[in-house]
N, C-alpha and C. Protein backbone atom coordinates (compact mmCIF):
# COMPACT_ATOMS: atom_id res chain seq x y z
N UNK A 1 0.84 -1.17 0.00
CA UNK A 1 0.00 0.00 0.00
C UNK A 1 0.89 1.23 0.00
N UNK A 2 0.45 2.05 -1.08
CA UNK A 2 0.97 3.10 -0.75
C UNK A 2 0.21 4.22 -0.73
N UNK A 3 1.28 5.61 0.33
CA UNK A 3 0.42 7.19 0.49
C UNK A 3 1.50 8.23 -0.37
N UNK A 4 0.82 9.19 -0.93
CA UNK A 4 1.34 9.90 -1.11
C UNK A 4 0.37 11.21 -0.83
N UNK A 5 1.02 12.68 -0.12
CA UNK A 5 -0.28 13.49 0.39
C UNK A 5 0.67 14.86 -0.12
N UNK A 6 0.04 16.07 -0.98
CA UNK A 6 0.07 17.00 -1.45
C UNK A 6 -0.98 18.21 -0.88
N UNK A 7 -0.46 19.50 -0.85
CA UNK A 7 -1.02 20.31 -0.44
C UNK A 7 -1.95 20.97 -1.47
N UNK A 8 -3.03 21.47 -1.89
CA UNK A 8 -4.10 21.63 -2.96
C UNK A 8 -3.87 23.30 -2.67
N UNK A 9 -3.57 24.04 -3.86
CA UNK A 9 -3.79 25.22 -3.67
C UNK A 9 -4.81 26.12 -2.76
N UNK A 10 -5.99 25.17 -2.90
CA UNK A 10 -7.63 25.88 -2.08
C UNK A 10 -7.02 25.80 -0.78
N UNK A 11 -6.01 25.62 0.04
CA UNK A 11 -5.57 24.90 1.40
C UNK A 11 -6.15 23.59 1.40
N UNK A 12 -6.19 22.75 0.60
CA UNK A 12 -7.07 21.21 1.01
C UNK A 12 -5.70 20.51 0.58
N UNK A 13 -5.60 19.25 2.06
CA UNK A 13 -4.61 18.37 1.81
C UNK A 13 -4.96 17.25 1.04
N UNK A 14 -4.40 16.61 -0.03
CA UNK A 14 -4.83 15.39 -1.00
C UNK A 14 -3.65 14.43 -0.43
N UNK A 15 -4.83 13.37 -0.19
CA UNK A 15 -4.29 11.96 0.27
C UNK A 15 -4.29 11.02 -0.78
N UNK A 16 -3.44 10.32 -1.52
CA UNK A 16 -3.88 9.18 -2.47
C UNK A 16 -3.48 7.65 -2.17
N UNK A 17 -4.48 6.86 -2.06
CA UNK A 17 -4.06 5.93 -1.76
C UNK A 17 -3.97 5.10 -3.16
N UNK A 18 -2.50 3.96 -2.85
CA UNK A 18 -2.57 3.03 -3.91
C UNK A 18 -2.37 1.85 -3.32
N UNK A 19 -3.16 0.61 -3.72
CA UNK A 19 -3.10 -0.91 -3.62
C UNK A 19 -3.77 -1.35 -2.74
N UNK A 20 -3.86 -2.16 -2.17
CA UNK A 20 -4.56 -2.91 -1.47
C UNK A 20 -4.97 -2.86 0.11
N UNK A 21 -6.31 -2.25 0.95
CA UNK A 21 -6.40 -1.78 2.01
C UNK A 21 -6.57 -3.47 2.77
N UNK A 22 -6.37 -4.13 2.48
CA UNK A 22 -6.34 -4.90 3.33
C UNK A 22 -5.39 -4.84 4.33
N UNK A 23 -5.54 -6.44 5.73
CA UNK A 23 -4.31 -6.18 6.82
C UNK A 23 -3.70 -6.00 6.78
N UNK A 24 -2.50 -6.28 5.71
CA UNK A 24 -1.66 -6.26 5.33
C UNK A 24 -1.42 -4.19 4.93
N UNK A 25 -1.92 -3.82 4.15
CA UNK A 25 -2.13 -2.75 3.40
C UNK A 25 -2.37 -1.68 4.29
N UNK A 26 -3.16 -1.62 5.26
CA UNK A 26 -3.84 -0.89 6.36
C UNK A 26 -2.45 -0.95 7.27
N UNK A 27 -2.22 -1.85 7.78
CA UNK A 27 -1.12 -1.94 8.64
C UNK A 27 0.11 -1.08 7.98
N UNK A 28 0.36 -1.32 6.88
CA UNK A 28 1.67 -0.36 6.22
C UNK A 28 1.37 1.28 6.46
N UNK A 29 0.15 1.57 6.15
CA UNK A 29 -0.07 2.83 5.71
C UNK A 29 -0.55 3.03 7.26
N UNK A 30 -0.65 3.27 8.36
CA UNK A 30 -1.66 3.49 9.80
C UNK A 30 -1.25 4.70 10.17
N UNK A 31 0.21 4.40 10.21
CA UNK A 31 0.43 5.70 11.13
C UNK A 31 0.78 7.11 10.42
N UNK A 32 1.51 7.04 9.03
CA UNK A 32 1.83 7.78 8.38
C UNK A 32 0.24 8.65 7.71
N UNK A 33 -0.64 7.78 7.93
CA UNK A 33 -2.43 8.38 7.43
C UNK A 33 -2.48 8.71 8.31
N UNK A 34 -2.54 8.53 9.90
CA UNK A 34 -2.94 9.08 10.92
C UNK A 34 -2.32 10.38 11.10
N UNK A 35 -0.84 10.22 10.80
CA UNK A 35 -0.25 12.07 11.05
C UNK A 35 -0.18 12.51 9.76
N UNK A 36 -0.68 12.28 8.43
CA UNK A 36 -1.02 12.93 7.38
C UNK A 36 -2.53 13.82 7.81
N UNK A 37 -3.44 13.17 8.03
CA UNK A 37 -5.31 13.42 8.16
C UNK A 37 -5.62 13.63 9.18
N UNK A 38 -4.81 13.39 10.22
CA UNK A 38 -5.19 14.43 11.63
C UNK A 38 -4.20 15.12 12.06
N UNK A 39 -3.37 15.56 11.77
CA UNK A 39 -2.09 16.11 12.44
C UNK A 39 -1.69 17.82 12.78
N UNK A 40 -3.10 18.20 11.83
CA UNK A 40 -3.89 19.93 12.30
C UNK A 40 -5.20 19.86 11.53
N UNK A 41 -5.81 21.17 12.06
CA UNK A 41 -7.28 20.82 11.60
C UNK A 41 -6.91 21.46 9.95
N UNK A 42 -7.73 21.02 9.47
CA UNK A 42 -7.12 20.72 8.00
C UNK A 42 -8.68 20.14 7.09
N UNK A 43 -8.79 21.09 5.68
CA UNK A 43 -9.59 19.99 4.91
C UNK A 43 -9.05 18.93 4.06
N UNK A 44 -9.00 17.78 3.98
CA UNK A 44 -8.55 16.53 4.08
C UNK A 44 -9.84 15.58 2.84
N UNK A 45 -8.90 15.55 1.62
CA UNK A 45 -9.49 14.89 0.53
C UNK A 45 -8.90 13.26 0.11
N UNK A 46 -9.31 11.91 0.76
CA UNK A 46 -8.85 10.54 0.43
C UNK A 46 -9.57 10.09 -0.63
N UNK A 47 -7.97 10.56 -2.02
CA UNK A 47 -8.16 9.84 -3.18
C UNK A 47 -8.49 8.36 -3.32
N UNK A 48 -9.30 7.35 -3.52
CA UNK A 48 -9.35 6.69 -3.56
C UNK A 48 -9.14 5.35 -4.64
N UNK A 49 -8.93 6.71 -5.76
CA UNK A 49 -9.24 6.38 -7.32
C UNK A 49 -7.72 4.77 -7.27
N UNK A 50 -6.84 5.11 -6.25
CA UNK A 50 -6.00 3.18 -6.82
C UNK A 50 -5.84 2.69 -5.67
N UNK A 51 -6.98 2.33 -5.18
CA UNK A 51 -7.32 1.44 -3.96
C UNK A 51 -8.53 0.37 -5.14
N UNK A 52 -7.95 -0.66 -4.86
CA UNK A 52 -8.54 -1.94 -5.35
C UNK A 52 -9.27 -3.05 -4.73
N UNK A 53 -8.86 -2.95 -3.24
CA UNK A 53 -9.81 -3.52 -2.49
C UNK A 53 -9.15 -3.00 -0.90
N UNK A 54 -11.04 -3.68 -0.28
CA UNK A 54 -11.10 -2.85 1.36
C UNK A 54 -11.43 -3.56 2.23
N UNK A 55 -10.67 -3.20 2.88
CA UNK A 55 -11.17 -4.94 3.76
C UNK A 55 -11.91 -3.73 5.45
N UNK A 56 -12.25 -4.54 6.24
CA UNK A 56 -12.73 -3.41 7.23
C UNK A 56 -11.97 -3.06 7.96
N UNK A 57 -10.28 -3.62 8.34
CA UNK A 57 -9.05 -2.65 8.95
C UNK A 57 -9.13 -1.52 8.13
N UNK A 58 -9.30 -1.56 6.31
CA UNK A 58 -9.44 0.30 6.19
C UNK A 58 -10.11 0.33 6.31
N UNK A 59 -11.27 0.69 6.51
CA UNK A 59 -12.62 1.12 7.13
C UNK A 59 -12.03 2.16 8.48
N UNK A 60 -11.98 0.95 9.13
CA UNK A 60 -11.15 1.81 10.21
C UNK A 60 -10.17 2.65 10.45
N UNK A 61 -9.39 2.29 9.47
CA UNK A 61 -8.47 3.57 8.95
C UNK A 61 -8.90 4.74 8.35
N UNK A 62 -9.89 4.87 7.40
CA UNK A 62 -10.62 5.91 7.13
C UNK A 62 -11.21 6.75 8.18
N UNK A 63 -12.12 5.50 9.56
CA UNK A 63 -12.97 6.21 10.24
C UNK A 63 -12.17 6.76 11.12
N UNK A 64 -10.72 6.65 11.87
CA UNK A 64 -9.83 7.04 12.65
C UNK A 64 -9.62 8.31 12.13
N UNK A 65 -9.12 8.82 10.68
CA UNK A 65 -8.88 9.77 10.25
C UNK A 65 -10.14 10.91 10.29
N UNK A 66 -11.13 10.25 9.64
CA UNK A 66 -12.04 11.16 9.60
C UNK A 66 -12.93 11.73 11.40
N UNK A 67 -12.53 10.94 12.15
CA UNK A 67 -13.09 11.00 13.62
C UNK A 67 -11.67 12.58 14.09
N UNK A 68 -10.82 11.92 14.12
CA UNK A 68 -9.79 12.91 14.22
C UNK A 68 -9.71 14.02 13.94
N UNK A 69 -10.11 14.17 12.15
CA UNK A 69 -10.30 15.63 11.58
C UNK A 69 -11.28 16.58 12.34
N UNK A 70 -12.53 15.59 12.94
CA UNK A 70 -13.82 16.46 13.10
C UNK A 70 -13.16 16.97 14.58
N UNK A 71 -12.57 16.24 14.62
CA UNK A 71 -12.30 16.81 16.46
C UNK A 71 -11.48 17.81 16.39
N UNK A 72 -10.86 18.12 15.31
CA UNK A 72 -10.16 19.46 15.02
C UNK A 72 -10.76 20.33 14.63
N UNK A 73 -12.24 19.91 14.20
CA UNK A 73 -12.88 21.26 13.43
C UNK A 73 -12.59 20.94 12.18
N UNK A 74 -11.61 20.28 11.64
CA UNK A 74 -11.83 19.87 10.33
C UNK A 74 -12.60 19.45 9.87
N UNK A 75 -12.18 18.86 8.39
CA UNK A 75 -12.91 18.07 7.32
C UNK A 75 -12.47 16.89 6.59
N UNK A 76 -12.88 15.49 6.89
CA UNK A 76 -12.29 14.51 5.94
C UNK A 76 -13.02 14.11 5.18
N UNK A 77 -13.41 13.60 3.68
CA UNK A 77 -13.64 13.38 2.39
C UNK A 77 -13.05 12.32 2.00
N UNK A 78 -13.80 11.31 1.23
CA UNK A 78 -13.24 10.31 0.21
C UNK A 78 -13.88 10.58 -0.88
N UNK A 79 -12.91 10.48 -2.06
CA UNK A 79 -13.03 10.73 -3.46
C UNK A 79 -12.76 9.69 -4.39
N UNK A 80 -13.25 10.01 -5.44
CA UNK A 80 -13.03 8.53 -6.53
C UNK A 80 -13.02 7.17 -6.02
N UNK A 81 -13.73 6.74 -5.69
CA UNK A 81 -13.66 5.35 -5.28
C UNK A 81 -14.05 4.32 -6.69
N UNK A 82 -13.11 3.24 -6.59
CA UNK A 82 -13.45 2.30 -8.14
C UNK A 82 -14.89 1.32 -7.57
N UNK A 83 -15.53 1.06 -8.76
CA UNK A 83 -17.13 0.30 -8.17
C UNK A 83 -17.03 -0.54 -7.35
N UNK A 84 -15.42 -1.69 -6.95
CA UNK A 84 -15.68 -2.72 -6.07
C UNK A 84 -15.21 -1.91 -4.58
N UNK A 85 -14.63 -0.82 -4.40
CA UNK A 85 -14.36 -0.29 -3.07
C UNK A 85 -15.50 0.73 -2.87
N UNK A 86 -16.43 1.35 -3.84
CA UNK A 86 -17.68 2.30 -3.19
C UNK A 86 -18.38 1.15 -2.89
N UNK A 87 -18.74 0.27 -3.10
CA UNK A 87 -19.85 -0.85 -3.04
C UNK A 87 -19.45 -1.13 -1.45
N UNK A 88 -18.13 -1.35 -1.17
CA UNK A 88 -17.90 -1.59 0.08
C UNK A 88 -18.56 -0.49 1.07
N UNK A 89 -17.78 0.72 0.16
CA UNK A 89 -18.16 1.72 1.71
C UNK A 89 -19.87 2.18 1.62
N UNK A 90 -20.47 1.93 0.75
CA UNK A 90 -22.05 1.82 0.55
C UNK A 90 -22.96 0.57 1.53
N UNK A 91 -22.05 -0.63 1.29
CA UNK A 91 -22.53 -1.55 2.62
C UNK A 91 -22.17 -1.35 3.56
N UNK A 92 -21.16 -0.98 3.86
CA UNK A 92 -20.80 -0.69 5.48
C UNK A 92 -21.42 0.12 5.96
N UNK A 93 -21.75 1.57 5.15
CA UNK A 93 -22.66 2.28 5.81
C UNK A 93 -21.57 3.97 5.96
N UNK A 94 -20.35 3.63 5.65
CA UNK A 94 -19.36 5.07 5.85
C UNK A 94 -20.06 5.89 5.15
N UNK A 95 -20.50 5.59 4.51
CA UNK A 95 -20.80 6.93 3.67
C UNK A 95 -21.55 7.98 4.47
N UNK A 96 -22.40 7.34 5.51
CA UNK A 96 -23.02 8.60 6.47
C UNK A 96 -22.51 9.04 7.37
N UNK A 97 -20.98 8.57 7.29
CA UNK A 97 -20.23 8.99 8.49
C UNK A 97 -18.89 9.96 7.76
N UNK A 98 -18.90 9.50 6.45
CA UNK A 98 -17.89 10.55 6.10
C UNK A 98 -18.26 10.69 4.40
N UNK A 99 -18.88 12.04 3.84
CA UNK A 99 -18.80 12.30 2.87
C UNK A 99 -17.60 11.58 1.62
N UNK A 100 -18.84 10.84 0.99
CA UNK A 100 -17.83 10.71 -0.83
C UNK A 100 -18.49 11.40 -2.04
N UNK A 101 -16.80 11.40 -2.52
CA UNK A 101 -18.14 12.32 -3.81
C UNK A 101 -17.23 11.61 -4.87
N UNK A 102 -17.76 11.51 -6.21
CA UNK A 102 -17.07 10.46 -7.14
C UNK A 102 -16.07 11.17 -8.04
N UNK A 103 -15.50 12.17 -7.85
CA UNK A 103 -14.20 12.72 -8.42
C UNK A 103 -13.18 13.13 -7.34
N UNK A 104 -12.64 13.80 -7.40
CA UNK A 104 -11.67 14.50 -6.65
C UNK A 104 -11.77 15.67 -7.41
N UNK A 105 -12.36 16.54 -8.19
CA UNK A 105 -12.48 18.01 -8.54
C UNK A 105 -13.78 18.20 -7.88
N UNK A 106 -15.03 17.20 -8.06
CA UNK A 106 -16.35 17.72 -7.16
C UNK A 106 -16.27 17.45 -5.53
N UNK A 107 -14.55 16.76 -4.96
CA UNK A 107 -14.55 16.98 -3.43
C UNK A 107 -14.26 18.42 -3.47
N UNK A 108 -13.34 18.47 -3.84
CA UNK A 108 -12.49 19.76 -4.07
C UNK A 108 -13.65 21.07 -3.74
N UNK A 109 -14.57 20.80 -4.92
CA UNK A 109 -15.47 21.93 -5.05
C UNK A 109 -16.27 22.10 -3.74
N UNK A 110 -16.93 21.03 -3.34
CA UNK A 110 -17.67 20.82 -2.37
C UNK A 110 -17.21 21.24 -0.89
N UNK A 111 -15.51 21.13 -0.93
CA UNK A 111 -14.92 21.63 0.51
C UNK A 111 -14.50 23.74 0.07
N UNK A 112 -14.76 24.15 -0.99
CA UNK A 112 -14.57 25.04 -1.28
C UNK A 112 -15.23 26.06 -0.58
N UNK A 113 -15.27 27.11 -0.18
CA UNK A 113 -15.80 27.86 0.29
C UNK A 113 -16.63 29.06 -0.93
């Protein structure tokens, strides 16, 4: 699994994840997502577009981040998700716990002021 996180001109930090959120995957990426997506209050966009599968350790990795942000007053977001990882976060139910929107230009817009 990999992160890579860029600062977005609007002030919004972009998170991208690539490969596989499983135990394995989740476990690589934990802590470096945790002080990427909570580490100041911050609006906070998780690319999702090369994540291929999700097992529910990310789940929890998502919901850690996004629990974190709010407690800062922030904002966390998932973007682009491919049909077999939205399907996930559609059954699990994240979606009412943390905004997705299916690009990364309509998160963008949406955290815009």
């Amino acid at each position: 699994m990999e992160l890579t996180a860029e600062e977005l001109p609007q002030g919004i930090k972009l998170i991208r994840l690539n490969g596989r959120m499983d135990l394995r995957g989740a476990q690589e990426i934990d802590l470096k997502f945790t002080a990427n997506a909570t580490a100041a209050q911050a609006l906070v966009i998780v690319d999702l577009s090369g994540v291929e599968f999700l097992a529910s350790l990310g789940l929890r990795t998502l919901l850690s981040g996004a629990k974190g942000q709010r407690g800062r007053g922030g904002k966390l977001v998932l973007a682009a998700a491919q049909p077999l990882v939205s399907k996930v976060l559609t059954s699990s139910g994240i979606q009412n716990l943390i905004p997705a929107y299916p690009t990364v230009e309509e998160a963008v817009t949406a955290l815009t002021p």
